[in-house]
Protein backbone atom coordinates (compact mmCIF):
# COMPACT_ATOMS: atom_id res chain seq x y z
CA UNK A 1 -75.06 46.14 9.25
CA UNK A 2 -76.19 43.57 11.79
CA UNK A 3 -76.66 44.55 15.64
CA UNK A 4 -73.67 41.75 15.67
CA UNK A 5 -71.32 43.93 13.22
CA UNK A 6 -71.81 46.83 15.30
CA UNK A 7 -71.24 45.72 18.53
CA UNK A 8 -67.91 43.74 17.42
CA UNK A 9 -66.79 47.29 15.40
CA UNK A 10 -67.13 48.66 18.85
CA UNK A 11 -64.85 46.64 20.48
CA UNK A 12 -62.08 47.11 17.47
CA UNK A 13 -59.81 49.73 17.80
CA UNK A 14 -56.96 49.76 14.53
CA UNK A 15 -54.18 51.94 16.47
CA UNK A 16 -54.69 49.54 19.87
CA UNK A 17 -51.16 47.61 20.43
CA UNK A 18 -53.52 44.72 20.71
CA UNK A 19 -53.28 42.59 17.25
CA UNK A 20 -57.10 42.72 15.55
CA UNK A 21 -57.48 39.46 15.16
CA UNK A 22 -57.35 39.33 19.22
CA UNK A 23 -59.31 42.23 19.87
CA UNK A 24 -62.07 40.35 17.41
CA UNK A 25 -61.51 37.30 19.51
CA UNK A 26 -61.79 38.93 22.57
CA UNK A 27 -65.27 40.56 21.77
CA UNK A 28 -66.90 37.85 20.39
CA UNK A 29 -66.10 35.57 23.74
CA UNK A 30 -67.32 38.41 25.53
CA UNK A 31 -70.73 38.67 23.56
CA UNK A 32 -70.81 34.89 23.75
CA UNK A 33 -69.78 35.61 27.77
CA UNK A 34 -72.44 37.93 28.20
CA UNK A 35 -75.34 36.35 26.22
CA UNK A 36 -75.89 38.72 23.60
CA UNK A 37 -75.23 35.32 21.15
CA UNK A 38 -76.60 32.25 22.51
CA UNK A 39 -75.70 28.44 21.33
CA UNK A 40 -76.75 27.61 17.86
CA UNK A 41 -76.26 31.43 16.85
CA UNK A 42 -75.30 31.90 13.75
CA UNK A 43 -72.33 34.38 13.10
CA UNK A 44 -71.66 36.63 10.01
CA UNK A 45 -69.30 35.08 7.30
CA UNK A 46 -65.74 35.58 6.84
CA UNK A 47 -66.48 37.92 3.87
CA UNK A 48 -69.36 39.46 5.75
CA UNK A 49 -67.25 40.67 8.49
CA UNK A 50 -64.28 41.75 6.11
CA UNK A 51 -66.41 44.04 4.44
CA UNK A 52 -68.60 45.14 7.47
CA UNK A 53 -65.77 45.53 9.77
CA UNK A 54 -62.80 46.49 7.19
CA UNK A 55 -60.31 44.03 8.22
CA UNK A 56 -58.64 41.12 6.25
CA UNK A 57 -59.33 37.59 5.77
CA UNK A 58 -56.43 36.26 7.85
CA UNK A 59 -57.65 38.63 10.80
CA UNK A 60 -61.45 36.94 10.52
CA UNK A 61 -59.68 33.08 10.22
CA UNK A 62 -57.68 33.70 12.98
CA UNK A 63 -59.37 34.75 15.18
CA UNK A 64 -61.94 32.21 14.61
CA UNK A 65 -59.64 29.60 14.59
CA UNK A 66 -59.19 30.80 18.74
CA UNK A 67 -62.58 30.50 19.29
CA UNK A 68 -63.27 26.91 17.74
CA UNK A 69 -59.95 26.08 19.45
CA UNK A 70 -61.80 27.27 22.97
CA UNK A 71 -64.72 25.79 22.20
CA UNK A 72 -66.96 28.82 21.93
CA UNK A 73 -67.87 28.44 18.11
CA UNK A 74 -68.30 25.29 15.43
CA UNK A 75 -67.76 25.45 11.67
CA UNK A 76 -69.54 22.99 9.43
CA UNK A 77 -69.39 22.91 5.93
CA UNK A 78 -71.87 24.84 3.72
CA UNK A 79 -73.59 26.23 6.25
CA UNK A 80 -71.31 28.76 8.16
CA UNK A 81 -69.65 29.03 11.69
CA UNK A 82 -72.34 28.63 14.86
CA UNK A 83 -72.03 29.59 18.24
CA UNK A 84 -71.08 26.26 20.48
CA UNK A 85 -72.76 24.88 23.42
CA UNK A 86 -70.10 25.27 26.42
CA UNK A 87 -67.32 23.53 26.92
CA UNK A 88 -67.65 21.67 30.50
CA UNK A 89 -64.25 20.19 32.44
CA UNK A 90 -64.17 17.41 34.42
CA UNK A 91 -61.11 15.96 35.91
CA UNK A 92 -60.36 12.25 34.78
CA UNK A 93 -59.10 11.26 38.04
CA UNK A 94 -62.50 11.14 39.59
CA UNK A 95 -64.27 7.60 38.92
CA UNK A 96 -68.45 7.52 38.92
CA UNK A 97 -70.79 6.77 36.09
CA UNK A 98 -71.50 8.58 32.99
CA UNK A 99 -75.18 9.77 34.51
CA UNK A 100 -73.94 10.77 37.41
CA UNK A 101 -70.81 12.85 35.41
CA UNK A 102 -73.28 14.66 33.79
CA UNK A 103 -75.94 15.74 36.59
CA UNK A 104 -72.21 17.09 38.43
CA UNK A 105 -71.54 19.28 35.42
CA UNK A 106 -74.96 20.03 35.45
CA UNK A 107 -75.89 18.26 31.91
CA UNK A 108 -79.39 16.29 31.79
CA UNK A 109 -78.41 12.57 30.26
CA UNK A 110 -80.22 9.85 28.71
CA UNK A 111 -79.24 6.22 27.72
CA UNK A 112 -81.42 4.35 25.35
CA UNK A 113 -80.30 0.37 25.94
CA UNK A 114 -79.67 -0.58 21.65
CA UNK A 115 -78.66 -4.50 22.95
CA UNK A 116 -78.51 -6.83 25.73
CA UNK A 117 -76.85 -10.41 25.31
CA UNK A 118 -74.95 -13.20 27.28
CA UNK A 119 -72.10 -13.98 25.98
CA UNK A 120 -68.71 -15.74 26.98
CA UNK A 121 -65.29 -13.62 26.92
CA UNK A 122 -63.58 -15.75 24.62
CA UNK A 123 -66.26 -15.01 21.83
CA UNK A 124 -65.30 -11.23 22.21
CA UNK A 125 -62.60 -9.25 20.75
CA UNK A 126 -60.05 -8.43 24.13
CA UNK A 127 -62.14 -10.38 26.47
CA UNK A 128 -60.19 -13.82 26.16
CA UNK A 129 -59.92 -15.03 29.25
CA UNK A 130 -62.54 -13.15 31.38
CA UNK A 131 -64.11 -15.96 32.82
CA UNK A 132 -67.87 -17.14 33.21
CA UNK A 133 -70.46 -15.53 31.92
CA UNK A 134 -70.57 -11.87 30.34
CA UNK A 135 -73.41 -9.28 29.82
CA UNK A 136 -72.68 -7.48 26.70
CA UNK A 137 -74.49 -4.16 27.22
CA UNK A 138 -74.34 -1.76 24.14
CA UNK A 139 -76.29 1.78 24.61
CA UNK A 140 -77.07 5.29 23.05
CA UNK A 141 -75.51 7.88 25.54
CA UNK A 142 -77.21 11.53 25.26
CA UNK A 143 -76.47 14.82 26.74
CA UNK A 144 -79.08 17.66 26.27
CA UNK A 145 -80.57 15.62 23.78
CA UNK A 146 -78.12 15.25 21.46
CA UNK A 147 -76.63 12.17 20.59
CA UNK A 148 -72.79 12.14 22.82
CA UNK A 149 -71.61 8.83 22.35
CA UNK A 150 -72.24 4.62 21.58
CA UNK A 151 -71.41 2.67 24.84
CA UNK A 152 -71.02 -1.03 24.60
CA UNK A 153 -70.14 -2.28 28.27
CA UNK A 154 -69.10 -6.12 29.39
CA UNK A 155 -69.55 -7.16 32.74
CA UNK A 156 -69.14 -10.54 34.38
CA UNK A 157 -72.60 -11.84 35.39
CA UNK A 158 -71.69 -12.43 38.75
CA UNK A 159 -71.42 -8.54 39.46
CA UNK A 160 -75.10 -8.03 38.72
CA UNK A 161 -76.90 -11.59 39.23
CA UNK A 162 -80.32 -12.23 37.49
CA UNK A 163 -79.95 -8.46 35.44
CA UNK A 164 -82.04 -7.84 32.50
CA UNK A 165 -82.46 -4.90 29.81
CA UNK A 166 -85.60 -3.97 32.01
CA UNK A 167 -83.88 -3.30 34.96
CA UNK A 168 -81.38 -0.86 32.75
CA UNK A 169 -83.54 2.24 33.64
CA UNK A 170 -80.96 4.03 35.35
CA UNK A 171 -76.88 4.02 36.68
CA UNK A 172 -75.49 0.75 35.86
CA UNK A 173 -73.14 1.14 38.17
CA UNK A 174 -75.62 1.93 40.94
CA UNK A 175 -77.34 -1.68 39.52
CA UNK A 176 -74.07 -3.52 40.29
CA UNK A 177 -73.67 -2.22 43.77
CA UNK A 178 -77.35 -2.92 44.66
CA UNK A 179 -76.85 -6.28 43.32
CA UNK A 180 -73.46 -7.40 44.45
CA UNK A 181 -72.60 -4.36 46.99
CA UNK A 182 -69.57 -4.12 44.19
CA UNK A 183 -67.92 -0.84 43.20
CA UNK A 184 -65.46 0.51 40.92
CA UNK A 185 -61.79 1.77 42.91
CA UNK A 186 -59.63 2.12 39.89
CA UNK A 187 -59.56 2.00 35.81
CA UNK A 188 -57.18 2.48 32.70
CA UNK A 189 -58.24 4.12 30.37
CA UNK A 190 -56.40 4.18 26.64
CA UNK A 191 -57.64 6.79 23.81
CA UNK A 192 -57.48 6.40 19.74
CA UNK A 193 -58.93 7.40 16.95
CA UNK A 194 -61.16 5.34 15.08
CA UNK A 195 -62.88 5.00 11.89
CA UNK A 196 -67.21 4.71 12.30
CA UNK A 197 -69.50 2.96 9.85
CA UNK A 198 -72.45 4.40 8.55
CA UNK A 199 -74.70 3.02 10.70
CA UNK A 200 -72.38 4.54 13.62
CA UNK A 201 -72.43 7.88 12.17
CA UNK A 202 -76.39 8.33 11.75
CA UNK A 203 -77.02 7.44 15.15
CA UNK A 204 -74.32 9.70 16.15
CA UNK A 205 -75.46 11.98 14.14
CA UNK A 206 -71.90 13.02 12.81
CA UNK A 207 -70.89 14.30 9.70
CA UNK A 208 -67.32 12.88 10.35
CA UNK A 209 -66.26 10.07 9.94
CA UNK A 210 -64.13 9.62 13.47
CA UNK A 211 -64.49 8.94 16.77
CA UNK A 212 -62.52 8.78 19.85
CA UNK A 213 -62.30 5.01 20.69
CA UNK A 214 -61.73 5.21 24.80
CA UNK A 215 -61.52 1.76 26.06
CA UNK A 216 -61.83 1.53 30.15
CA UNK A 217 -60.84 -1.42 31.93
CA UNK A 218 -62.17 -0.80 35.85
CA UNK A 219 -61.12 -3.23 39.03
CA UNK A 220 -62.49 -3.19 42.54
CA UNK A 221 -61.17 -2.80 45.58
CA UNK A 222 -60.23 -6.09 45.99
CA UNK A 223 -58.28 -6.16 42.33
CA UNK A 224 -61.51 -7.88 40.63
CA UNK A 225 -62.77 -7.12 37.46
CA UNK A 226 -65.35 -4.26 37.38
CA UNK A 227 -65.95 -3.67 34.03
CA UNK A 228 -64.68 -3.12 29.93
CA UNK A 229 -66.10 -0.28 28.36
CA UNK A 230 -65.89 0.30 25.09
CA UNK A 231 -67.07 4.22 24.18
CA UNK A 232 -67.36 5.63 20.66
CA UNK A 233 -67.75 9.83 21.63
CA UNK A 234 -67.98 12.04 19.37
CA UNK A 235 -65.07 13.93 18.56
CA UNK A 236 -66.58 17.61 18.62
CA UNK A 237 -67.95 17.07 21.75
CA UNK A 238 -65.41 16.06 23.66
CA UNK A 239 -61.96 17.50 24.35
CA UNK A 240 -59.11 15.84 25.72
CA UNK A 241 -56.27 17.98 27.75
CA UNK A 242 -53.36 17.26 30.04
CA UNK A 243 -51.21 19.11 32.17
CA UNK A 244 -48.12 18.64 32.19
CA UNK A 245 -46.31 19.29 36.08
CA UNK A 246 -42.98 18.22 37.10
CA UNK A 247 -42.86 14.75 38.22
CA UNK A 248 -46.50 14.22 37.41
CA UNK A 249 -49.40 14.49 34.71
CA UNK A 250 -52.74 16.05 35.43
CA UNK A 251 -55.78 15.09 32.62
CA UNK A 252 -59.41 16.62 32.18
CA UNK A 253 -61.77 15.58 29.91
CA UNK A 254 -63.82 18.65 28.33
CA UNK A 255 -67.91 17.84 27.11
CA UNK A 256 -69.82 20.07 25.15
């Protein structure tokens, strides 16, 4: 038996009024809590802790099935169920840049730019009628190093005169209000689920073949057009939750 087994048959007690599959929830967040099993841990199996721990299947599944719910462990296929990095919140009502999102949930970020064009909005797909000229911006967005989602950004040209890929070294958006002393004031944003290619998924790295599609159309102050973001994130890394109040609707966004 594992040091893992026999701290979690510590924490069960089979004559508690609490169910087993709770009490096996329970400790493992609190080992998870505590540090005693760190991200990318691996846990026992299913059958593993059955045996070990002499409980049933259905006690083991659900019980997981909390804790991948929560956000504190990941299954993947054929190669068993790891402990998950955690599970930050941000509220969607605040409006900034992805960089500076993640140094305020305390997440180091990279961008990598994959494409850099000119091009005119009635060439693009939901861009007739944007007039002038467009910068079609298309980058690799990272958190801790691991790949967190494909951004492909339009602005108009005129919100960032004379901008190159070069000068893409840090916050666009901190770009745009150096150049034009522009900044965003409001945005939709709409969510789907989409379908990636191949080429999508390897840089991704995703085993899965969807995405969350969020599409974010911002304005300024003054009702112009900001912005169109496109953003293919990855699905296990990002959770989507609303509250629901009377006479209004609260949303976070959670990032792992």
């Amino acid at each position: 038996m594992t040091g893992i087994e026999t701290r979690l048959r510590e924490k069960l007690d089979a004559l508690a009024a609490v169910p087993l599959y709770a009490q096996l929830f329970g400790g493992i967040k609190e080992m998870i809590r505590a540090g005693e099993l760190a991200a990318g841990d691996l846990l026992p199996s299913e059958p593993l802790l059955c045996d070990t721990l002499k409980i049933s299947r259905s006690t083991v599944r659900q019980a997981f099935a909390l804790l991948e719910a929560d956000g504190y462990i990941v299954r993947r296929r054929g190669k068993g169920t790891f402990v998950s990095k955690p599970k930050l919140r941000r509220r969607l009502s605040r409006l900034c840049s992805f960089s500076k999102q993640m140094s305020e949930l305390g997440m180091q970020s990279q961008s990598t730019v994959l494409s850099f064009d000119v091009v005119k909005g009635d060439d693009e797909d939901g861009l007739q009628g944007m007039p002038g000229e467009i910068y079609r911006i298309e980058r690799l967005r990272e958190t801790e190093g691991a790949p967190f989602m494909i951004d492909t950004v339009y602005v108009p040209a005129g919100n960032a005169p004379a901008l190159t890929a070069e000068a893409l070294t840090g916050s666009l958006y901190d770009i745009i209000e150096q150049r034009s002393g522009k900044t965003p004031q409001s945005a939709v944003e709409t969510y789907e689920v989409v379908r990636l290619s191949k080429a999508q998924m390897k840089m991704l790295q995703m085993d899965s073949e969807t995405a969350f599609l969020v599409t974010r159309t911002s304005k300024t102050a003054a009702g112009e057009l900001f912005e169109v973001a496109k953003m293919l994130i990855r699905g296990d890394r990002c959770r989507l939750e609303a509250t629901l109040e009377s006479g209004a609707v609260a949303f976070a966004r959670t990032l792992a």
